[in-house]
PDB file of N, CA and C in Angstrom:
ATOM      1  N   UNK A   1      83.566  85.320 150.566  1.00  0.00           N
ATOM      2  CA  UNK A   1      83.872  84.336 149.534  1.00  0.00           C
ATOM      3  C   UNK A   1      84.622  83.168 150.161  1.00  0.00           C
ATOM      4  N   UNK A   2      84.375  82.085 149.606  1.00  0.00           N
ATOM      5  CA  UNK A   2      84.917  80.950 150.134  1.00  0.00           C
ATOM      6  C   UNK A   2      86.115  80.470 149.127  1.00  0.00           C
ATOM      7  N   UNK A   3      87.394  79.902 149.745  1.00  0.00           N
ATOM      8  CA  UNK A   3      88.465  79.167 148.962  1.00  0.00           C
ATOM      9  C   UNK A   3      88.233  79.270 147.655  1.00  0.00           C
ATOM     10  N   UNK A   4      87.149  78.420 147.603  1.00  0.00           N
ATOM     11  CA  UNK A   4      86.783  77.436 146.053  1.00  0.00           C
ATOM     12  C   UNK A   4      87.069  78.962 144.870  1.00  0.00           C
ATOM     13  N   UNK A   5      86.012  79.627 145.938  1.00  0.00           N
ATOM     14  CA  UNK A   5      85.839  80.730 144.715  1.00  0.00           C
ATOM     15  C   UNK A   5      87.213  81.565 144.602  1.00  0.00           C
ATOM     16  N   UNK A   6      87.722  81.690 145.710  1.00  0.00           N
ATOM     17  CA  UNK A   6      89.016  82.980 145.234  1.00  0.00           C
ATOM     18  C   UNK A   6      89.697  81.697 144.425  1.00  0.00           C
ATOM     19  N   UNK A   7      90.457  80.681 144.771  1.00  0.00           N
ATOM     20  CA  UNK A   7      90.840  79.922 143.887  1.00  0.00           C
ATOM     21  C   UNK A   7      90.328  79.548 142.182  1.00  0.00           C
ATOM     22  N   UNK A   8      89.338  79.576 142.049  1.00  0.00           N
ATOM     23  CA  UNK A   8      88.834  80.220 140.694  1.00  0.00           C
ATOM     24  C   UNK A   8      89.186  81.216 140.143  1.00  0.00           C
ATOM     25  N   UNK A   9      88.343  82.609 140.691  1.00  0.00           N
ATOM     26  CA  UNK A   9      88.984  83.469 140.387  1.00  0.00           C
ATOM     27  C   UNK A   9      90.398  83.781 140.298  1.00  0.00           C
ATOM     28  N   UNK A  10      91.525  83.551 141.143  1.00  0.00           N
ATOM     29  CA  UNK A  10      93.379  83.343 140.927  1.00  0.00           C
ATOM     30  C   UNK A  10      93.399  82.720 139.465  1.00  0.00           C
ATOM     31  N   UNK A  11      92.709  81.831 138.978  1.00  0.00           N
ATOM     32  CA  UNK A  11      93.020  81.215 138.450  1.00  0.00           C
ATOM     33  C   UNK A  11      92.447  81.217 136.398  1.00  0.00           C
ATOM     34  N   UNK A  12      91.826  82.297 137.017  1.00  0.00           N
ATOM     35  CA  UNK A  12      90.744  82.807 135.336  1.00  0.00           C
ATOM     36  C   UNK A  12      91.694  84.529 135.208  1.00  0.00           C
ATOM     37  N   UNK A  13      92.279  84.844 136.429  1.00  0.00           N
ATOM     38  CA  UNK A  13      93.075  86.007 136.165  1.00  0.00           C
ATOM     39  C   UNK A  13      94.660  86.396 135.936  1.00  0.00           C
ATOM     40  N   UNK A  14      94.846  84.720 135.990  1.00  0.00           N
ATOM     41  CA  UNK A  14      96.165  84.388 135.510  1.00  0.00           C
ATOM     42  C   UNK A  14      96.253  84.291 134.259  1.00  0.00           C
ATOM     43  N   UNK A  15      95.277  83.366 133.823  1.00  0.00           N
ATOM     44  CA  UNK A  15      94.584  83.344 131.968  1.00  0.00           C
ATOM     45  C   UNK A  15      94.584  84.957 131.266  1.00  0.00           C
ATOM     46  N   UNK A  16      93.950  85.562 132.130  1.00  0.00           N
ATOM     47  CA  UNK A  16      93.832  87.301 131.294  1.00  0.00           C
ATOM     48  C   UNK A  16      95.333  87.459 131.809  1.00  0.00           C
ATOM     49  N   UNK A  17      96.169  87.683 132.766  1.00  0.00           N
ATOM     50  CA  UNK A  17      97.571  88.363 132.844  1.00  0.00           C
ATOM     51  C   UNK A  17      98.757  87.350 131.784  1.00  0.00           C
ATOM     52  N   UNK A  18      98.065  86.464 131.646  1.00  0.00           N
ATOM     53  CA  UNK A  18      98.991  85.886 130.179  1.00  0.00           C
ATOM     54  C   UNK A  18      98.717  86.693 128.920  1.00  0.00           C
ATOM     55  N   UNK A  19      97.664  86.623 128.639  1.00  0.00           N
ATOM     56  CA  UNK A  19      96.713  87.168 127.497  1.00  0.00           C
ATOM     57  C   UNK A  19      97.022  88.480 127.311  1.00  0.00           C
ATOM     58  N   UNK A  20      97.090  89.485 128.429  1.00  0.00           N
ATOM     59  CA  UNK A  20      97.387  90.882 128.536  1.00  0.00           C
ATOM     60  C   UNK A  20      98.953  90.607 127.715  1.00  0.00           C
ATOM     61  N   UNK A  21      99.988  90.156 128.796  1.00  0.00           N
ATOM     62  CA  UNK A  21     101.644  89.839 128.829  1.00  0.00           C
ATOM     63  C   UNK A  21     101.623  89.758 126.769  1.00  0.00           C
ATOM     64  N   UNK A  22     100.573  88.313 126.467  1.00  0.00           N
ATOM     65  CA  UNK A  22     101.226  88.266 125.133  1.00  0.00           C
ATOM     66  C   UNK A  22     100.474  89.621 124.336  1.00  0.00           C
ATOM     67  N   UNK A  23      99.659  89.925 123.957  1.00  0.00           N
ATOM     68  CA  UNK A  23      99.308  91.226 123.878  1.00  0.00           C
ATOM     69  C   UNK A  23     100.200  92.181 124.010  1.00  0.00           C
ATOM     70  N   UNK A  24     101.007  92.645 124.934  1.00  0.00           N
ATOM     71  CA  UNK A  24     101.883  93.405 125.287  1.00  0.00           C
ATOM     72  C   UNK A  24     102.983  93.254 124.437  1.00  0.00           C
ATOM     73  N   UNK A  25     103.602  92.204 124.496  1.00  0.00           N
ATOM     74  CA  UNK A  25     104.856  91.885 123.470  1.00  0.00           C
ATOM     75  C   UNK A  25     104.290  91.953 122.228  1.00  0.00           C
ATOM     76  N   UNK A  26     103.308  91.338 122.048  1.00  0.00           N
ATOM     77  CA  UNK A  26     102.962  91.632 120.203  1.00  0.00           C
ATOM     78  C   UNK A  26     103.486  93.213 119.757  1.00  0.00           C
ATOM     79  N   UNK A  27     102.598  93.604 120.710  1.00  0.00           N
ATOM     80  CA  UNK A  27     102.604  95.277 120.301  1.00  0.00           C
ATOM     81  C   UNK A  27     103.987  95.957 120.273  1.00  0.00           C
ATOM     82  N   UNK A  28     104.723  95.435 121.552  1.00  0.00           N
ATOM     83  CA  UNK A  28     106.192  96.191 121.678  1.00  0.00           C
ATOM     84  C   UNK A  28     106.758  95.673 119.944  1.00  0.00           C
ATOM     85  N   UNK A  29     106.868  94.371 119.370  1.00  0.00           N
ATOM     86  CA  UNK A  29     107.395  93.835 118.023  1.00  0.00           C
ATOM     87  C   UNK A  29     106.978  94.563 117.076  1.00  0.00           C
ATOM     88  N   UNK A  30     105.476  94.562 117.114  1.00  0.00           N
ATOM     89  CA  UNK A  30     104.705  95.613 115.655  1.00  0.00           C
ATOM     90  C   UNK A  30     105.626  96.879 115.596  1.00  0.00           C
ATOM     91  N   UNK A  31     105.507  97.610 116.750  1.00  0.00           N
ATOM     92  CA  UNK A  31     106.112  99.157 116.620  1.00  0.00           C
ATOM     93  C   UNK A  31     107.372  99.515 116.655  1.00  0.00           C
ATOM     94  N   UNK A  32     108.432  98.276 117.181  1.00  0.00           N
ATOM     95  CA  UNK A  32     109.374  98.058 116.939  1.00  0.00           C
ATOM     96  C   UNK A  32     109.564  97.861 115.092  1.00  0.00           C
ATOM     97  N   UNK A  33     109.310  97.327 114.902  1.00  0.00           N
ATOM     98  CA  UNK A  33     109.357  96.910 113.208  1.00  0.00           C
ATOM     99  C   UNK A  33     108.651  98.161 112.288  1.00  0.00           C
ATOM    100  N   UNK A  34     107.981  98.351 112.656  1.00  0.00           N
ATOM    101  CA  UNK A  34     107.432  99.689 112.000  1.00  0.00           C
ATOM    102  C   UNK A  34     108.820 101.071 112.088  1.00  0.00           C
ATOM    103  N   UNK A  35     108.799 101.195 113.451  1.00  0.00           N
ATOM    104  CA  UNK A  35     109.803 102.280 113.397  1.00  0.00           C
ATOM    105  C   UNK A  35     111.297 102.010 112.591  1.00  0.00           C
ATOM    106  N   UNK A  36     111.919 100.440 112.529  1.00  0.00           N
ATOM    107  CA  UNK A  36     113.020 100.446 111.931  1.00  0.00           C
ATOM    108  C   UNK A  36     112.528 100.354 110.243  1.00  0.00           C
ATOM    109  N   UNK A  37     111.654 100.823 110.314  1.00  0.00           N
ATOM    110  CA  UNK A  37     111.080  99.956 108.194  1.00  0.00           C
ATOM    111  C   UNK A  37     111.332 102.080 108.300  1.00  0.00           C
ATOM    112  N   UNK A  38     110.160 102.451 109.085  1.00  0.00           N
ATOM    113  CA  UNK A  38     110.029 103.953 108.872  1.00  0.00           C
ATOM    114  C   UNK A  38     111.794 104.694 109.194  1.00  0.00           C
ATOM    115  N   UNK A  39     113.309 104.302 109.749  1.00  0.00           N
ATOM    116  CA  UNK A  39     113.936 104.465 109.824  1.00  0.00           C
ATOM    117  C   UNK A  39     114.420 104.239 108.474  1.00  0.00           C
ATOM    118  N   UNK A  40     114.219 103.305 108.061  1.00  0.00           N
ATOM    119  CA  UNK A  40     115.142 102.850 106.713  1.00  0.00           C
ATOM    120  C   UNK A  40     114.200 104.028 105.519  1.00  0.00           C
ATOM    121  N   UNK A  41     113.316 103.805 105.638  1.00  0.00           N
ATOM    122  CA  UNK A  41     112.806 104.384 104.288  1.00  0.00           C
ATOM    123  C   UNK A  41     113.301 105.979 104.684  1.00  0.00           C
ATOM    124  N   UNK A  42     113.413 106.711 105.753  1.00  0.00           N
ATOM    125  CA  UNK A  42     114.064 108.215 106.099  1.00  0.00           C
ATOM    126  C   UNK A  42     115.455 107.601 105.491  1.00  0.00           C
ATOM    127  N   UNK A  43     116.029 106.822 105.397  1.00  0.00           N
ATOM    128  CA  UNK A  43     117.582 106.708 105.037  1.00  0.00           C
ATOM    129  C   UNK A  43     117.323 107.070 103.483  1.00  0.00           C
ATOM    130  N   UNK A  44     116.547 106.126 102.706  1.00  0.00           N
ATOM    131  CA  UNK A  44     116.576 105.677 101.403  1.00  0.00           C
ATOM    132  C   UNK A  44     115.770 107.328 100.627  1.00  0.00           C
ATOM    133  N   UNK A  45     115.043 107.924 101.421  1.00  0.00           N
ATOM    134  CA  UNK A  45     114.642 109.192 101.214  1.00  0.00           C
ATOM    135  C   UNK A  45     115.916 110.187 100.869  1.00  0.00           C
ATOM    136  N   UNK A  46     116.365 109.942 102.230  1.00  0.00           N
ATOM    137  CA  UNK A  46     117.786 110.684 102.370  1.00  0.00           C
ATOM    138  C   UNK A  46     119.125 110.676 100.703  1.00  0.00           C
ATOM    139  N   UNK A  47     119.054 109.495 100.697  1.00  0.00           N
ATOM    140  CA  UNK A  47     120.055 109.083  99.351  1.00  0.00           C
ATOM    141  C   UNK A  47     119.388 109.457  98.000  1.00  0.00           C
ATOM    142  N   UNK A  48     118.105 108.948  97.747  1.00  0.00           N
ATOM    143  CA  UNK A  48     117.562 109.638  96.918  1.00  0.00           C
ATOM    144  C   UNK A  48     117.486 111.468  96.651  1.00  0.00           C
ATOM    145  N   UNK A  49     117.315 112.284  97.538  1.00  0.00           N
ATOM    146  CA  UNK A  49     117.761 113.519  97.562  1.00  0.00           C
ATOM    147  C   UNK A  49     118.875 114.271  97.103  1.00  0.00           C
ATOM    148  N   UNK A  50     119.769 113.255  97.755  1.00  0.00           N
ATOM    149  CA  UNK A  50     121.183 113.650  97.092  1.00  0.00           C
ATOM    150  C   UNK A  50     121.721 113.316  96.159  1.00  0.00           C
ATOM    151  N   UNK A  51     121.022 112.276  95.612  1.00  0.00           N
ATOM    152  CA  UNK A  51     121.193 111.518  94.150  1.00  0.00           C
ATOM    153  C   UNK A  51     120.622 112.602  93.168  1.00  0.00           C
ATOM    154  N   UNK A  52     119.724 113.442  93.276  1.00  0.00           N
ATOM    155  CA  UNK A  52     118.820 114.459  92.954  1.00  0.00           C
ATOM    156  C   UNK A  52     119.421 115.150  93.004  1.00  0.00           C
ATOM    157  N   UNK A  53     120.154 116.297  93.979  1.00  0.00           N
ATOM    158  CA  UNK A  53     121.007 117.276  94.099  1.00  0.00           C
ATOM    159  C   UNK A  53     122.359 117.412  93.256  1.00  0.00           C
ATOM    160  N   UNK A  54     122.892 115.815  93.641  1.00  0.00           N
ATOM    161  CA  UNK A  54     124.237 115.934  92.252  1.00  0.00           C
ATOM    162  C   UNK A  54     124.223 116.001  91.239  1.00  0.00           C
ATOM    163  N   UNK A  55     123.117 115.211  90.052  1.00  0.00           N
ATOM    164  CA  UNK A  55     122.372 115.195  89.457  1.00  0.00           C
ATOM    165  C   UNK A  55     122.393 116.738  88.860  1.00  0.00           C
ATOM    166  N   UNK A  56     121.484 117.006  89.569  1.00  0.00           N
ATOM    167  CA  UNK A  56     121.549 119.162  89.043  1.00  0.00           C
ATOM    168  C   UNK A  56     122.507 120.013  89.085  1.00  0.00           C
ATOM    169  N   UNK A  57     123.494 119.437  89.518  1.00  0.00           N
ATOM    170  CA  UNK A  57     124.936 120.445  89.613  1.00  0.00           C
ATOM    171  C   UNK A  57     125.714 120.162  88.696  1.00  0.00           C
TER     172      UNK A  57
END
């Protein structure tokens, strides 16, 4: 392969290692946010239960 071409190629695989990178962070945010929503609603589960329990006593 000559210059021209590896220089192309460097340069169309920098484009995908951005693309991958933002990809990557999207995903770390989604499941980040998911797990603290699915944290809170185990809390609000939690209070409700015991709101239930005193309730019957």
């Amino acid at each position: 392969m000559d210059q021209a071409t590896l220089d192309l190629i460097t340069y169309r695989l920098s484009y995908v290692w951005a693309a991958y990178s933002v990809v990557m962070i999207g995903l770390f945010v989604y499941l980040s946010t998911i797990g603290r929503r699915q944290r809170k609603l185990a809390q609000d589960i939690n209070l409700l239960r015991q709101a239930i329990e005193e309730k019957r006593k």
